[in-house]
C-alpha atoms as a PDB file:
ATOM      1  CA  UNK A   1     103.555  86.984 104.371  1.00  0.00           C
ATOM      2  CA  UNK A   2     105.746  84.760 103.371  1.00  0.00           C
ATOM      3  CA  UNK A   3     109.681  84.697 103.195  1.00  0.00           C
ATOM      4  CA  UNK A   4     111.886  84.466  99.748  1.00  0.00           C
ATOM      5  CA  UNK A   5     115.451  84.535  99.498  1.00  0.00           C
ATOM      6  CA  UNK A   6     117.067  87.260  97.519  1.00  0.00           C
ATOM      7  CA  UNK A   7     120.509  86.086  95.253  1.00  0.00           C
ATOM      8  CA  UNK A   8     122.783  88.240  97.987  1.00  0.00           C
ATOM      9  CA  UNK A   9     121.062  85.275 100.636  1.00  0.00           C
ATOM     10  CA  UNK A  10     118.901  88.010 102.714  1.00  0.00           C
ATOM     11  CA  UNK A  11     115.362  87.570 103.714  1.00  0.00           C
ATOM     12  CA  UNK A  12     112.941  89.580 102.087  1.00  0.00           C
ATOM     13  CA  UNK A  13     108.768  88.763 102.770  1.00  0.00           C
ATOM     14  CA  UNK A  14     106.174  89.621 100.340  1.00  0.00           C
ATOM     15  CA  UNK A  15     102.204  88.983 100.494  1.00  0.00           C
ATOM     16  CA  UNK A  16     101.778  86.458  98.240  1.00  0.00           C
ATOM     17  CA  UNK A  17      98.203  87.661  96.867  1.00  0.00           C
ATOM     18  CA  UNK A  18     100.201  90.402  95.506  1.00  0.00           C
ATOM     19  CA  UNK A  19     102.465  88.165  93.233  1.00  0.00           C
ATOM     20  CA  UNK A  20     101.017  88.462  89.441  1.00  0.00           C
ATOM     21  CA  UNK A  21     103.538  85.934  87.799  1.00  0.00           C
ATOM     22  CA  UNK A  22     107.026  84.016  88.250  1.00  0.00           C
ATOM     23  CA  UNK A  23     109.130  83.327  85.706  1.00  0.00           C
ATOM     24  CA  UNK A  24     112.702  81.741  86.075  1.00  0.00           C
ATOM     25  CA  UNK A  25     115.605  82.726  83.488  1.00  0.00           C
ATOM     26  CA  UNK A  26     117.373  81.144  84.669  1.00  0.00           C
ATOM     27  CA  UNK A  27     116.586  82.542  88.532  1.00  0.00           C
ATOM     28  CA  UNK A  28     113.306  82.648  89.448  1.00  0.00           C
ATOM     29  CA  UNK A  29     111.810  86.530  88.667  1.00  0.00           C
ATOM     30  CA  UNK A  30     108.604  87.890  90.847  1.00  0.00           C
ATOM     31  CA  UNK A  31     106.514  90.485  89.012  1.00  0.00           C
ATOM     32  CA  UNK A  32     104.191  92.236  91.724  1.00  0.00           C
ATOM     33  CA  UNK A  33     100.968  93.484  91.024  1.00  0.00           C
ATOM     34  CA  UNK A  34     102.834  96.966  91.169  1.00  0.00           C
ATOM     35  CA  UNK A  35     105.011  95.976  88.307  1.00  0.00           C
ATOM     36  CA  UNK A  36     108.331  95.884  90.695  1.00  0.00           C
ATOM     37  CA  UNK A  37     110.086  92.801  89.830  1.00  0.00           C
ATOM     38  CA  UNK A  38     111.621  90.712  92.617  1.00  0.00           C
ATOM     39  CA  UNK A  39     114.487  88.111  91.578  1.00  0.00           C
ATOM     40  CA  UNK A  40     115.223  85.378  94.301  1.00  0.00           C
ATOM     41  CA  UNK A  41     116.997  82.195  94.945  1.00  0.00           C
ATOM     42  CA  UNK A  42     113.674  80.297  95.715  1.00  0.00           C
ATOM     43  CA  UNK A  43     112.933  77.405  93.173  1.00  0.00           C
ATOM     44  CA  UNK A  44     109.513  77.526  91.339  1.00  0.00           C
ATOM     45  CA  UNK A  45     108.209  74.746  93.856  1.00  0.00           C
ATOM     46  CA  UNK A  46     109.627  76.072  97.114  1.00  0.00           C
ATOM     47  CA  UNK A  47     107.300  79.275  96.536  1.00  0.00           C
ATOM     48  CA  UNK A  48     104.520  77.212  95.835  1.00  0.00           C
ATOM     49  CA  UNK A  49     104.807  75.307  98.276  1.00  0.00           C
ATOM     50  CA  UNK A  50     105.340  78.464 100.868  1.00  0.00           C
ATOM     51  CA  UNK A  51     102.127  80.271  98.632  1.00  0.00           C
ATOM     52  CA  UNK A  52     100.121  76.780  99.172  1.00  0.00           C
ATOM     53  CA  UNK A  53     101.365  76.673 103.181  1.00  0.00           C
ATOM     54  CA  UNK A  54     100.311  80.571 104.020  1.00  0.00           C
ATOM     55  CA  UNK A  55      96.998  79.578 102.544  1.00  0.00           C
ATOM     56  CA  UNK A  56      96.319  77.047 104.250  1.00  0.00           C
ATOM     57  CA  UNK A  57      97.605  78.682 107.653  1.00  0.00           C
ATOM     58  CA  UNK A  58      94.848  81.370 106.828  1.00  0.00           C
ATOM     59  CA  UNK A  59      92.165  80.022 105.754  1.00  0.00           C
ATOM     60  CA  UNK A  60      91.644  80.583 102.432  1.00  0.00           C
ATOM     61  CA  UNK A  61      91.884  77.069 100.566  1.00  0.00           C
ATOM     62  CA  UNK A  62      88.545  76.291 102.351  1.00  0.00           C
ATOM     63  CA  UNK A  63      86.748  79.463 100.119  1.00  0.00           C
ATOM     64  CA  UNK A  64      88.073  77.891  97.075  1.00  0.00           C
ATOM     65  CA  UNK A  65      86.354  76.203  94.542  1.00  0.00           C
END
């Protein structure tokens, strides 16, 4: 999991395999796989950066080709 920031400043963690796109206008909006839409303070790198760091703490970038 990792941790975003939601526009009122709380914490909120999502699983990050689970994230189908981002798109910022002008904050940054999380569709889900589930279609719920998350909207967050988090720039564009930040997540990916967080995404790229959960990865790596789990494993996975080692599978990938």
């Amino acid at each position: 999991m990792i941790d975003v920031q939601r526009l009122d400043g709380k914490k909120y963690w999502i699983n990050p395999h689970m994230i189908e796109s981002m798109e910022q206008n002008p904050d940054l909006t999380l569709t889900m796989l589930s279609g719920k839409k998350i909207v967050v303070k988090d720039t564009p790198d930040e997540l990916i950066h967080k995404i790229i760091s959960y990865r790596r703490k789990i494993g996975i970038e080692a599978q990938e080709v």
